[in-house]
C-alpha atoms as a PDB file:
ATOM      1  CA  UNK A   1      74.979  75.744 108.023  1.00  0.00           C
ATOM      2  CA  UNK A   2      77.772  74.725 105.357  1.00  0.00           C
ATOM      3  CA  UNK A   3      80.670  75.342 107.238  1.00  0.00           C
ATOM      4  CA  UNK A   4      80.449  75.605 111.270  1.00  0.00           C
ATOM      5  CA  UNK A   5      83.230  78.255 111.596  1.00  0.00           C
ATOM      6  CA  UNK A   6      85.100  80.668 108.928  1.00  0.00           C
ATOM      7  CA  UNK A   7      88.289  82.009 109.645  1.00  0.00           C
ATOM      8  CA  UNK A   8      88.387  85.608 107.595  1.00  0.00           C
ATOM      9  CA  UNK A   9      92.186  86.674 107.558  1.00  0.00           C
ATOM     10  CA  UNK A  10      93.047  90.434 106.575  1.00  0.00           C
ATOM     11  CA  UNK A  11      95.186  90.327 103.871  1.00  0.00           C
ATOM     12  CA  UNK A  12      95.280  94.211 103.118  1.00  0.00           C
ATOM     13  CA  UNK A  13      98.564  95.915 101.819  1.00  0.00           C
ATOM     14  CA  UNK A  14      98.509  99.718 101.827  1.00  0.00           C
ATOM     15  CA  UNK A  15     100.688 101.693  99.432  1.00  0.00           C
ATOM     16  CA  UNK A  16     100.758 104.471 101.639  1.00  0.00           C
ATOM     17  CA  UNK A  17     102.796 104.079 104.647  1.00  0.00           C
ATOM     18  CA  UNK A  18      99.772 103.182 107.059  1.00  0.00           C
ATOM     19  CA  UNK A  19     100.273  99.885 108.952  1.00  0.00           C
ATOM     20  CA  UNK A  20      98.508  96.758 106.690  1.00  0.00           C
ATOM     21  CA  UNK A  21      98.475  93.095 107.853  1.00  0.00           C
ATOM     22  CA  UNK A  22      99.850  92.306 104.365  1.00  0.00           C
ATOM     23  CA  UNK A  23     102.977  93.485 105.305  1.00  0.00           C
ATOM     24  CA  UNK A  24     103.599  90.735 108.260  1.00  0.00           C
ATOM     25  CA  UNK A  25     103.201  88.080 105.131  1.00  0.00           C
ATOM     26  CA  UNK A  26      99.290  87.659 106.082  1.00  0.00           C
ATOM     27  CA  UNK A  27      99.328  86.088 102.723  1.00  0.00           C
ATOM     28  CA  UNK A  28     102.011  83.643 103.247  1.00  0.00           C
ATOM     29  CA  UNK A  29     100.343  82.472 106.933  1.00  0.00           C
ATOM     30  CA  UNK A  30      96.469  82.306 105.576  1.00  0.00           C
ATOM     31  CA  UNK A  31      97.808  80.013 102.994  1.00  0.00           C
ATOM     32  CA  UNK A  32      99.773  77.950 105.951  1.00  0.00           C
ATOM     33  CA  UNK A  33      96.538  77.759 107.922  1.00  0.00           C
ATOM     34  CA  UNK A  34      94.481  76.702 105.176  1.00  0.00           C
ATOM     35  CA  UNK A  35      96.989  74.106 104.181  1.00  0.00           C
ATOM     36  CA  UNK A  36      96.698  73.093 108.085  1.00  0.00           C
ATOM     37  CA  UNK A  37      92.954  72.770 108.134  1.00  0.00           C
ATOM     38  CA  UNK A  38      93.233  70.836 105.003  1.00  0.00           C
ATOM     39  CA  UNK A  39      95.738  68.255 106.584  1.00  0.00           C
ATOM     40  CA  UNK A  40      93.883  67.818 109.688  1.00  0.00           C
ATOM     41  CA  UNK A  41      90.525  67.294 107.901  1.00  0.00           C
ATOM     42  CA  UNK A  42      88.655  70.326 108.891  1.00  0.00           C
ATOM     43  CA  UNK A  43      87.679  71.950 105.495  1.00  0.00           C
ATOM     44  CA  UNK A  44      84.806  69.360 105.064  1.00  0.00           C
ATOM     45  CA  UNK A  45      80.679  70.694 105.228  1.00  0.00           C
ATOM     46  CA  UNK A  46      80.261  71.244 108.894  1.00  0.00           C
ATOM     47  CA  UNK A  47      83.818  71.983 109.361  1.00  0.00           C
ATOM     48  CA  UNK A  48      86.287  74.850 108.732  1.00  0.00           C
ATOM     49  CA  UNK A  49      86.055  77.222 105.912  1.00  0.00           C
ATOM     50  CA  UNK A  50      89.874  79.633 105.526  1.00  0.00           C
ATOM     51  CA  UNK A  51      88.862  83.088 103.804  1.00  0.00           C
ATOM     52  CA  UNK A  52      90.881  85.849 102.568  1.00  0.00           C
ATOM     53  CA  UNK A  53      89.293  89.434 103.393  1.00  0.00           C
ATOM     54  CA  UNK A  54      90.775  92.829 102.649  1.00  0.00           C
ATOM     55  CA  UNK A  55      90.747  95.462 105.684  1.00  0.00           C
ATOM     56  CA  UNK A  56      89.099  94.320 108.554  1.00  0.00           C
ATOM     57  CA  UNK A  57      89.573  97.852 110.132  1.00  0.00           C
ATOM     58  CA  UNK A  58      92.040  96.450 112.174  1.00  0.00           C
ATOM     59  CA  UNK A  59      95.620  96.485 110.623  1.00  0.00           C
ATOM     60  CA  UNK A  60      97.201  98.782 112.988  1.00  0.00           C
ATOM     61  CA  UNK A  61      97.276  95.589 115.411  1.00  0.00           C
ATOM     62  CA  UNK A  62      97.707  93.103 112.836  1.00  0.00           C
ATOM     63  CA  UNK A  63      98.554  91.116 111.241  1.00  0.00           C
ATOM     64  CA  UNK A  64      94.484  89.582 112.347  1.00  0.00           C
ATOM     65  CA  UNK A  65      91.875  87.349 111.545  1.00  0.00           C
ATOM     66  CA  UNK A  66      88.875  86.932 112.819  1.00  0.00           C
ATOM     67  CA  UNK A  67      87.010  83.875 113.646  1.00  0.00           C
ATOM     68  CA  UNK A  68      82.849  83.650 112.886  1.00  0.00           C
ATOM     69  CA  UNK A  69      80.179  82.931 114.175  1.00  0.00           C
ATOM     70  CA  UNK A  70      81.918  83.257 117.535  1.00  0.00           C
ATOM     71  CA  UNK A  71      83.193  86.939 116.573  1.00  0.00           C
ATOM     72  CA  UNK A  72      86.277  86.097 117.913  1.00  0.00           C
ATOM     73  CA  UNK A  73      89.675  88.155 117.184  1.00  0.00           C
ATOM     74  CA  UNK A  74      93.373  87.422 117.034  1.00  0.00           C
ATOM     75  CA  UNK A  75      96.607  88.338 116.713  1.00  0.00           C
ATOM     76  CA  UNK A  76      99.309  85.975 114.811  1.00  0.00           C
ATOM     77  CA  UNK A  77     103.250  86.320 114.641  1.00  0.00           C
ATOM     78  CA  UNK A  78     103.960  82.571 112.969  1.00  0.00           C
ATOM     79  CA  UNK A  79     102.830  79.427 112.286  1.00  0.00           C
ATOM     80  CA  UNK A  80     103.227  78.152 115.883  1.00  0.00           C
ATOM     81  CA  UNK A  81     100.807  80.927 116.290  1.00  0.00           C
ATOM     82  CA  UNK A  82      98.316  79.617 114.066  1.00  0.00           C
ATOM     83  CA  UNK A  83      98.588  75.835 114.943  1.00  0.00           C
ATOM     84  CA  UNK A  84      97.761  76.869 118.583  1.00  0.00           C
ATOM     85  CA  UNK A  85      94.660  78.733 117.247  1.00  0.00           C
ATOM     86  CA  UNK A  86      93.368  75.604 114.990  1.00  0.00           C
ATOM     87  CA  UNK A  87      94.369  73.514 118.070  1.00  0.00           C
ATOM     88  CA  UNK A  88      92.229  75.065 120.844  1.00  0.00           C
ATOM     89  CA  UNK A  89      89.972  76.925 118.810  1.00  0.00           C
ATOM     90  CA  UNK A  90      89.109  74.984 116.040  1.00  0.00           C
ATOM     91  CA  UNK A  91      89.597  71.864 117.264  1.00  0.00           C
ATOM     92  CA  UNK A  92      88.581  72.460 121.080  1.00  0.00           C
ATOM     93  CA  UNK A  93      86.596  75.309 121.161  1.00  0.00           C
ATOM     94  CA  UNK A  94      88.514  77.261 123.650  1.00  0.00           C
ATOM     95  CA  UNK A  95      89.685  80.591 123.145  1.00  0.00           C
ATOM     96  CA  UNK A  96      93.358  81.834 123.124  1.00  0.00           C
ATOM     97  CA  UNK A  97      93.584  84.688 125.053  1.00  0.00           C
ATOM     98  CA  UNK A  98      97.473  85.050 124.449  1.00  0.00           C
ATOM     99  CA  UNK A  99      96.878  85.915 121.170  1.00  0.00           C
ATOM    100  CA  UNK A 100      92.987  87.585 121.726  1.00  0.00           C
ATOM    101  CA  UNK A 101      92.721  91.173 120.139  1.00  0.00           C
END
């Protein structure tokens, strides 16, 4: 296996009124988290691999990304958000249920 876990964040905007995880700057925060990775040395083979996706199906309780192979969904407001995901998650391997969808 290249990369041990992918992070797949919905970056879907709708034109059409429905809710869309673009429109909490799912852009802006992917781009933050991959940055993050980056910095702490995760993006390596073995590591962490950041992905963009369009709809995940899941918008209406977004903005989300998902964490493979674990399956493992979440919320996100900010980057403290996200730094206590790569924290415990990535790093530690321990869910965060605060933030669990």
């Amino acid at each position: 296996m290249f990369y041990q876990r992918h992070l797949f964040f919905c970056t879907n905007r709708r034109d059409d009124g429905r809710p869309a995880c673009g429109d909490h700057q799912a852009q802006d925060l992917r781009d933050y988290a991959k940055d993050r990775v980056k910095a702490l040395q995760l993006a390596v083979p073995g590591g962490v691999r950041v992905n963009s996706a369009g709809c995940l199906g899941r918008c209406a309780q977004g903005p989300t990304l998902v964490v493979y192979p674990e399956g493992v969904w979440y919320t996100y407001h900010d980057e403290r958000d996200l730094d206590e995901i790569i924290e415990e998650h990535l790093q530690h391997g321990r869910v965060v249920e605060r933030l669990r969808i």
